[in-house]
Protein backbone atom coordinates (compact mmCIF):
# COMPACT_ATOMS: atom_id res chain seq x y z
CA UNK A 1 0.00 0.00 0.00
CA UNK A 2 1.34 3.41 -1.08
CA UNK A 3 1.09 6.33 1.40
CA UNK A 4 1.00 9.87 -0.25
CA UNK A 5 3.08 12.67 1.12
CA UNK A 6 0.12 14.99 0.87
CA UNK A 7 -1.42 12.49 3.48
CA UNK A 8 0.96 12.41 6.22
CA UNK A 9 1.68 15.72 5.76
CA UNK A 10 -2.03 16.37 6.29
CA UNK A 11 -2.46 14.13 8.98
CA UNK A 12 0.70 15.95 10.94
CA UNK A 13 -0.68 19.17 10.48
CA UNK A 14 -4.26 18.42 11.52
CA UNK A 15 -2.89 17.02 14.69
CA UNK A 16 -0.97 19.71 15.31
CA UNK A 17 -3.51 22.30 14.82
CA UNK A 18 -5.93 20.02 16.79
CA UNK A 19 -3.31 19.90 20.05
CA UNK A 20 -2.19 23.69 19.73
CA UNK A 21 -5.48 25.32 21.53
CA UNK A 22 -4.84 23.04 24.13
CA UNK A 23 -1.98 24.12 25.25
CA UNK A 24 -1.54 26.63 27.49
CA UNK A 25 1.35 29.54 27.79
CA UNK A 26 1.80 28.96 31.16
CA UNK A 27 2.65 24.62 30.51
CA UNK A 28 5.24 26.02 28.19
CA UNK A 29 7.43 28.43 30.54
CA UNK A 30 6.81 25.33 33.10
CA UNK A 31 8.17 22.86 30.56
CA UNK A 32 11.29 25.01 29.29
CA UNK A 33 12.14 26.25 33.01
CA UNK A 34 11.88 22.00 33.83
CA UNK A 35 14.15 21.30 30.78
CA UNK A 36 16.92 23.40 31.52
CA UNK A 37 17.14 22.49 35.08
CA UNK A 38 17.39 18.83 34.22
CA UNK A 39 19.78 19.98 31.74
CA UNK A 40 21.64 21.63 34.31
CA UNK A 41 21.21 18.80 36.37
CA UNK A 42 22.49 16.33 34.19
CA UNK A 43 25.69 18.00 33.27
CA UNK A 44 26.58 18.81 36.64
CA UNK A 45 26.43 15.08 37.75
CA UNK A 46 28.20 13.98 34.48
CA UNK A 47 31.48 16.46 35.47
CA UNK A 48 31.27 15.27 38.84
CA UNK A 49 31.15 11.16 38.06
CA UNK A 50 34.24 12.14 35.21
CA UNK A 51 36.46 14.11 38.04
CA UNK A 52 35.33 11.35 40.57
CA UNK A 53 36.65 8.40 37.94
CA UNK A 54 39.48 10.00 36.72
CA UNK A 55 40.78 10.89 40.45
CA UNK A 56 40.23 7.47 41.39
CA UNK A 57 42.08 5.89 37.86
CA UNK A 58 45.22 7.96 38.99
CA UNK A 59 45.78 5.95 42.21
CA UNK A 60 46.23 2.67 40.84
């Protein structure tokens, strides 16, 4: 079965005009502010397991 591009792109764009109302200004800040502190987060615990490794690879 063939699928047309017109189709999907269609479908995608009805669903995404069908979700947008729904979502309110407020869930966005909430969701970026969230992102970046997990970001923040995650970077911060990454530097801290490479320093904790590396300073415990120089002893043997």
């Amino acid at each position: 079965m063939e699928t047309n591009i017109s189709l999907k792109a269609g479908t995608a764009s009805g669903t995404v005009l069908s979700i947008l109302p729904n979502i309110l200004s407020e869930d966005v800040v909430k969701t970026i502010i969230l992102a970046a502190l997990g970001a923040s987060v995650s970077f911060t615990v990454s530097l801290l397991l490479k320093c904790l490794t590396k300073s415990k690879n120089k002893q043997y």
